[in-house]
C-alpha atoms as a PDB file:
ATOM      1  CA  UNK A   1      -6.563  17.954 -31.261  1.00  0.00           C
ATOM      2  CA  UNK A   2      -6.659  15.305 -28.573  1.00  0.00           C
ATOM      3  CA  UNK A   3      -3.190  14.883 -28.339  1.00  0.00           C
ATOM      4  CA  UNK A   4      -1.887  18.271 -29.192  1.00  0.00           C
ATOM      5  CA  UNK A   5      -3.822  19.160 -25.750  1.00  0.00           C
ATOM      6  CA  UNK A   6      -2.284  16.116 -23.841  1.00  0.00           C
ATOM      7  CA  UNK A   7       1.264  17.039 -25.143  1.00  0.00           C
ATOM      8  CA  UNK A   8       0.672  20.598 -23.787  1.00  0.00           C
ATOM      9  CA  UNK A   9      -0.294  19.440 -20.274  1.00  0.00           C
ATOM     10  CA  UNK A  10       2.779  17.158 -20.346  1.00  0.00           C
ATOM     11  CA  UNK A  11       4.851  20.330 -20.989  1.00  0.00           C
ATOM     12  CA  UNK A  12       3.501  22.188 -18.327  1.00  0.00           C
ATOM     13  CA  UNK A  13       3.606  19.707 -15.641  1.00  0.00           C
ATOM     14  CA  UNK A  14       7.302  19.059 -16.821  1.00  0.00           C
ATOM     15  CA  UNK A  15       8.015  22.994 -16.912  1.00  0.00           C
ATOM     16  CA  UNK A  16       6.129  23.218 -13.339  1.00  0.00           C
ATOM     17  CA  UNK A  17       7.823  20.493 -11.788  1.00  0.00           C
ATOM     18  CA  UNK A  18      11.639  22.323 -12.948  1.00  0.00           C
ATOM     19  CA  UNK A  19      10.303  25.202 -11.190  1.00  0.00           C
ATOM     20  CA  UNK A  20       9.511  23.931  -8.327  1.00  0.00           C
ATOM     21  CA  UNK A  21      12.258  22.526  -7.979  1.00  0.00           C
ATOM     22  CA  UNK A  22      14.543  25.246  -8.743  1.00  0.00           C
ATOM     23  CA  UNK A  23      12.172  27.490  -5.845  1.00  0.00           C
ATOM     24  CA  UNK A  24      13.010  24.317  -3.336  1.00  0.00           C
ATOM     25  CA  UNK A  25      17.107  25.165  -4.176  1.00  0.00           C
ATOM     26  CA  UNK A  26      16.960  28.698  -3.863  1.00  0.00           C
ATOM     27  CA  UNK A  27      14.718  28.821  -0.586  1.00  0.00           C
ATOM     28  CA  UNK A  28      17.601  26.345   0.590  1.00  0.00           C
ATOM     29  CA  UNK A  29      20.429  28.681  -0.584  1.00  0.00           C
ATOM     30  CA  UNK A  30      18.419  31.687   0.827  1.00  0.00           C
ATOM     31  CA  UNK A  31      18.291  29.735   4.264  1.00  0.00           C
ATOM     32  CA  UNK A  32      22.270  29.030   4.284  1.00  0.00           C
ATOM     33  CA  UNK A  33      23.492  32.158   2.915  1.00  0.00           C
ATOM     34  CA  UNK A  34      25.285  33.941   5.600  1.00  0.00           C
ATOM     35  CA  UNK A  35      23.169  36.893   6.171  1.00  0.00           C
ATOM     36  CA  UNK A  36      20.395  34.294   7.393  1.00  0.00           C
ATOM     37  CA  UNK A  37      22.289  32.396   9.244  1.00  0.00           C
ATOM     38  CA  UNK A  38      21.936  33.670  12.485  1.00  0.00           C
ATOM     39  CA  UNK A  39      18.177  33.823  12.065  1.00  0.00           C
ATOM     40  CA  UNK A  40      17.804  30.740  10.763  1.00  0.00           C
ATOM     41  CA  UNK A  41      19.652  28.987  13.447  1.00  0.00           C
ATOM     42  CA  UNK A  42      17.529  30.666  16.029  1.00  0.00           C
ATOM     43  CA  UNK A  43      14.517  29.634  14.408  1.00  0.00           C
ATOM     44  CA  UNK A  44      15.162  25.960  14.022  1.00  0.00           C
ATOM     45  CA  UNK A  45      16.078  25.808  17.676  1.00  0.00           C
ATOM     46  CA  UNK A  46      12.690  27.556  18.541  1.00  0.00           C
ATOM     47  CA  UNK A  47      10.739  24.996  16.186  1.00  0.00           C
ATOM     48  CA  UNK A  48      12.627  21.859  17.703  1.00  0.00           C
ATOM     49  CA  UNK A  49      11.908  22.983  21.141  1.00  0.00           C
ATOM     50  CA  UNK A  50       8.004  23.339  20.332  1.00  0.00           C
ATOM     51  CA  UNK A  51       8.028  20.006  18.698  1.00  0.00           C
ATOM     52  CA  UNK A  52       9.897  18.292  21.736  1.00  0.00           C
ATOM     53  CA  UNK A  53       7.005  20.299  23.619  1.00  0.00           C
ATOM     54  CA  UNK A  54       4.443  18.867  21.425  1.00  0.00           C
ATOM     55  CA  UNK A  55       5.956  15.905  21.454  1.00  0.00           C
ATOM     56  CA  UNK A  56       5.820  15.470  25.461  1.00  0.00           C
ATOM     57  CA  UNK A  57       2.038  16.711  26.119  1.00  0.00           C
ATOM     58  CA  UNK A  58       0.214  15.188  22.678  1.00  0.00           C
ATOM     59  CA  UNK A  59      -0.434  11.587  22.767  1.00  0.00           C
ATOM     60  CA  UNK A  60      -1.631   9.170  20.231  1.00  0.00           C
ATOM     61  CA  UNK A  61      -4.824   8.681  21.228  1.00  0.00           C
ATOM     62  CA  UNK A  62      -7.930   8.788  19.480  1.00  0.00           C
ATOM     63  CA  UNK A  63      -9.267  12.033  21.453  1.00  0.00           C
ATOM     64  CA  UNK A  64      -5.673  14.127  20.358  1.00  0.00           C
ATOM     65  CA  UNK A  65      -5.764  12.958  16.876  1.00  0.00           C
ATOM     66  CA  UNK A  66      -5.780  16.478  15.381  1.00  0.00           C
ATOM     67  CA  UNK A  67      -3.326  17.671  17.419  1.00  0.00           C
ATOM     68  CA  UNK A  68      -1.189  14.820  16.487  1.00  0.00           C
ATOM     69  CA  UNK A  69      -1.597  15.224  12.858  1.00  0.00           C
ATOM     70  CA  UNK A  70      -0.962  18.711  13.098  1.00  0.00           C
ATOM     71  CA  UNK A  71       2.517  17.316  14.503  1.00  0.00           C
ATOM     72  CA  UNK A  72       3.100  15.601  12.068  1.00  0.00           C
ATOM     73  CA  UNK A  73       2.601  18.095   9.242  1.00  0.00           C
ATOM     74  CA  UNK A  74       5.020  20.814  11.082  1.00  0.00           C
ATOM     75  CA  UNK A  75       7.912  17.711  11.266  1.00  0.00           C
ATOM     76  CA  UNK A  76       6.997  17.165   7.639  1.00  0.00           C
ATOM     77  CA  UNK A  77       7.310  20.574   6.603  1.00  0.00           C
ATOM     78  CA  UNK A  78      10.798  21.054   8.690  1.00  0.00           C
ATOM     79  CA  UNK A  79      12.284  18.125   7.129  1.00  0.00           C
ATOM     80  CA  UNK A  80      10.990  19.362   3.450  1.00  0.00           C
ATOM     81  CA  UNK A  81      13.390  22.777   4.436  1.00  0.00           C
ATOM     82  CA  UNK A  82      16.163  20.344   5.209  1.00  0.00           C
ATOM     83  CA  UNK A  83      15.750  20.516   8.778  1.00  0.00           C
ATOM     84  CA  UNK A  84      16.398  17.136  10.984  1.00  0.00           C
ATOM     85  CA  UNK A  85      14.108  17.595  13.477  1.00  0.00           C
ATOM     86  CA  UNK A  86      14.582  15.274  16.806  1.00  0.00           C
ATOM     87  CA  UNK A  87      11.894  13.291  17.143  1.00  0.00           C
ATOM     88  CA  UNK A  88      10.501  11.291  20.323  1.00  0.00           C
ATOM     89  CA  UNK A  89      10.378   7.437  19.993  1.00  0.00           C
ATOM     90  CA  UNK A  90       6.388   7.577  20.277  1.00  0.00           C
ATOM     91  CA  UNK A  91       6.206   9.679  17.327  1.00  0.00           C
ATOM     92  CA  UNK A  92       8.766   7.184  14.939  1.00  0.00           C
ATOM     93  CA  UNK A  93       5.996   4.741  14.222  1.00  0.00           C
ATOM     94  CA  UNK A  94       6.122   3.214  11.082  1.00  0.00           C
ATOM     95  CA  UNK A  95       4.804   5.184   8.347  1.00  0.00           C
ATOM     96  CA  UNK A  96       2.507   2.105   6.701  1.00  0.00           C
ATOM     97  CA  UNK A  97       0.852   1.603   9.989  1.00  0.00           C
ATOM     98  CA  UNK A  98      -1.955   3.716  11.033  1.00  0.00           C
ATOM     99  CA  UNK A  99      -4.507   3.424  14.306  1.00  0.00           C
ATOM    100  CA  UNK A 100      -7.854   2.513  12.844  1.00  0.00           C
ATOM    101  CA  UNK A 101      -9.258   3.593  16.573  1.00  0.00           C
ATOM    102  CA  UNK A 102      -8.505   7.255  15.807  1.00  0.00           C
ATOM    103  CA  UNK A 103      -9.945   7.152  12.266  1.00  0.00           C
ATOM    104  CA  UNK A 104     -12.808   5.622  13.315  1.00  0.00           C
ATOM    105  CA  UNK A 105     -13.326   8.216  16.213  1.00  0.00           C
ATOM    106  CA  UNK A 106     -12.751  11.089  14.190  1.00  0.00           C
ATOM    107  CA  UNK A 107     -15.584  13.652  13.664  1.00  0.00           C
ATOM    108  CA  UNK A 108     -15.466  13.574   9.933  1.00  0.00           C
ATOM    109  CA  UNK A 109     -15.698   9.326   9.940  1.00  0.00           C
ATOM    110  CA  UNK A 110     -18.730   9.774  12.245  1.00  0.00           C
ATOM    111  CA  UNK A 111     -20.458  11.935  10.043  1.00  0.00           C
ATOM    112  CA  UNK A 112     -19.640  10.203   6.934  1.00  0.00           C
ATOM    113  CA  UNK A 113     -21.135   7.071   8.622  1.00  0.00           C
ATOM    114  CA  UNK A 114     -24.213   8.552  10.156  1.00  0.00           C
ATOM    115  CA  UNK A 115     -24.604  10.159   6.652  1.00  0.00           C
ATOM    116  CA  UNK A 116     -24.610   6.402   4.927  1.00  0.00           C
ATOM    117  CA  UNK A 117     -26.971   5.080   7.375  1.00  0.00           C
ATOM    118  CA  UNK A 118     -29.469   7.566   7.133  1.00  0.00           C
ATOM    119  CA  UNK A 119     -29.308   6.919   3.254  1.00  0.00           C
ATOM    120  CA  UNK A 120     -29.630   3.656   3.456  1.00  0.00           C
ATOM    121  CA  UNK A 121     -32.380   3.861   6.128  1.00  0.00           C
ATOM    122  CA  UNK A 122     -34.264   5.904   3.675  1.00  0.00           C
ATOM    123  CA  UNK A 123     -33.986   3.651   0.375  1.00  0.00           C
ATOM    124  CA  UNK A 124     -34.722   0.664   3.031  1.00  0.00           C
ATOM    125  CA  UNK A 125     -37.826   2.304   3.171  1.00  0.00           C
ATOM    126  CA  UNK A 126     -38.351   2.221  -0.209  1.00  0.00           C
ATOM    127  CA  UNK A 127     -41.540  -0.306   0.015  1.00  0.00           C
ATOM    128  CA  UNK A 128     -43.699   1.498   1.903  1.00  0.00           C
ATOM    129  CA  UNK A 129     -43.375   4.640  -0.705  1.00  0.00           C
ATOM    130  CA  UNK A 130     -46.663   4.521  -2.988  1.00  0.00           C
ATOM    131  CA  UNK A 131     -45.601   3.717  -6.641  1.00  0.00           C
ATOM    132  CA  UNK A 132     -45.618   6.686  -9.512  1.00  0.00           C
ATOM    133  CA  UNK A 133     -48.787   6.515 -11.720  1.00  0.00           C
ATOM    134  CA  UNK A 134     -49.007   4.603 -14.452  1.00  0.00           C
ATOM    135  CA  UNK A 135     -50.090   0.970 -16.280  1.00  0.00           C
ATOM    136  CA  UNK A 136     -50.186  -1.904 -13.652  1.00  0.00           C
ATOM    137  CA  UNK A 137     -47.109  -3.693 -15.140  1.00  0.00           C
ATOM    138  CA  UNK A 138     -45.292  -0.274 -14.732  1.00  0.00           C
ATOM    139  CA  UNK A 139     -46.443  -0.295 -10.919  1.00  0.00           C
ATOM    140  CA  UNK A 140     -45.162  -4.062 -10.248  1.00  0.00           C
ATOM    141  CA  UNK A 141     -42.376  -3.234 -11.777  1.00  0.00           C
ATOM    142  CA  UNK A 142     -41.218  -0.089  -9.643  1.00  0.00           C
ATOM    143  CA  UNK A 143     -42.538  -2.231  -6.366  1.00  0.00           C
ATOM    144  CA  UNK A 144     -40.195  -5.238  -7.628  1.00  0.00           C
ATOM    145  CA  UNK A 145     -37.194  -2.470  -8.158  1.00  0.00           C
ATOM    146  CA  UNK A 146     -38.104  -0.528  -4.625  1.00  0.00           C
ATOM    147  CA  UNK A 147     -38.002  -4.078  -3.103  1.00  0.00           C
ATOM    148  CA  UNK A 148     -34.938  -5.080  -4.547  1.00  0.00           C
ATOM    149  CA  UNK A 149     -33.206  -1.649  -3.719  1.00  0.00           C
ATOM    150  CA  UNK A 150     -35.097  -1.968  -0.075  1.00  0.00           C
ATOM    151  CA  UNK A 151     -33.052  -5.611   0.392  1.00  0.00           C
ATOM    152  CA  UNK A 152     -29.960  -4.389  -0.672  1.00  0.00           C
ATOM    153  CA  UNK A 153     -29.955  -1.296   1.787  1.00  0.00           C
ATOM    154  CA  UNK A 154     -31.074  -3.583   4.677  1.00  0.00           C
ATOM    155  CA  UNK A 155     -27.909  -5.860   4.049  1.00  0.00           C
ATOM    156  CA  UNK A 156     -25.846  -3.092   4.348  1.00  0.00           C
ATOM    157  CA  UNK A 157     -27.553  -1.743   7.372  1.00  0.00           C
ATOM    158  CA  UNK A 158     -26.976  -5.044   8.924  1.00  0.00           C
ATOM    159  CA  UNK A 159     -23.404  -4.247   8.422  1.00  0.00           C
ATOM    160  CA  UNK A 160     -23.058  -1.024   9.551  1.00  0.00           C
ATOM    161  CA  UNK A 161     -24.500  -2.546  13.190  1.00  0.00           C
ATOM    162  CA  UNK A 162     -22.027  -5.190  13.238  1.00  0.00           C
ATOM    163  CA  UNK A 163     -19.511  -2.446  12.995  1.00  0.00           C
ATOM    164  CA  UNK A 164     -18.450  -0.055  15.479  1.00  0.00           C
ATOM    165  CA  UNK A 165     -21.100   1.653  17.235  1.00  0.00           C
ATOM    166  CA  UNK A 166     -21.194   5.349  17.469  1.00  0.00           C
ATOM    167  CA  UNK A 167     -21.562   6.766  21.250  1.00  0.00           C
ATOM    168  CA  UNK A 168     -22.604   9.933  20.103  1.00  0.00           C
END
């Protein structure tokens, strides 16, 4: 049964991936015939002179970091079409490098972090929280594991201060 299901899935994502690929062709025929020619042209020439535009007034700092991205994707997604956009030499960085000062300045990073600190604040907490009813071995035994979970958090908290701080 197993196996009749994974051969099935293999199918599809075969069949799936062939027609994707034969959509990616005929977009790209569609886009050279000679009835879109003319439109086409004009259109590339409008997207390459927003990107140079882009280009000039969106820097790589932490603060445009969206914007960048967002770049990035429409460059990406001209270059899927079989467009060669131009590209300025502050946007050619090297694809395995990335700015760890805009990642860790992003809105979703802060709230990720301030999530796991709050977490770990609480289960650091852990000892002063009375213990569920029950026989005293039960109670030492849910004090030892609060205590141990309570350590645990704290070393990570210690961490998370060494770290970057958040100005917000």
């Amino acid at each position: 049964m197993a196996v009749s299901v994974c051969l099935k899935n293999r199918e599809r994502s075969a069949a799936l991936l062939q027609a994707r690929q034969q959509a990616q062709q005929l977009e790209k025929k569609l886009l050279l015939s000679p009835q879109n020619r003319t439109a086409v042209v004009a259109m590339r020439t409008v997207c390459y002179l927003l990107i140079q535009l882009v280009q000039k007034y969106v820097t790589r700092s932490p603060k445009a970091y969206q914007d960048y991205e967002q770049l990035m994707h429409c460059t990406r997604i001209l270059r899927e079409l079989g467009f060669k956009p131009p590209s300025a030499t502050e946007t050619t960085a090297d694809e395995t490098t990335y700015n760890a000062d805009a990642v860790i300045n992003s809105q979703d990073y802060r709230y990720l972090r301030n999530r796991a600190i709050a977490c770990l604040a609480t289960i650091a907490d852990l000892t002063e929280k009375p213990t569920a009813v029950g026989t005293p071995e039960f109670q030492s035994g849910m004090r030892e594991g609060y205590r141990r979970a309570s350590d645990i958090a704290a070393a990570f908290l210690t961490d998370f201060g060494a770290g970057v701080s958040d100005d917000e």
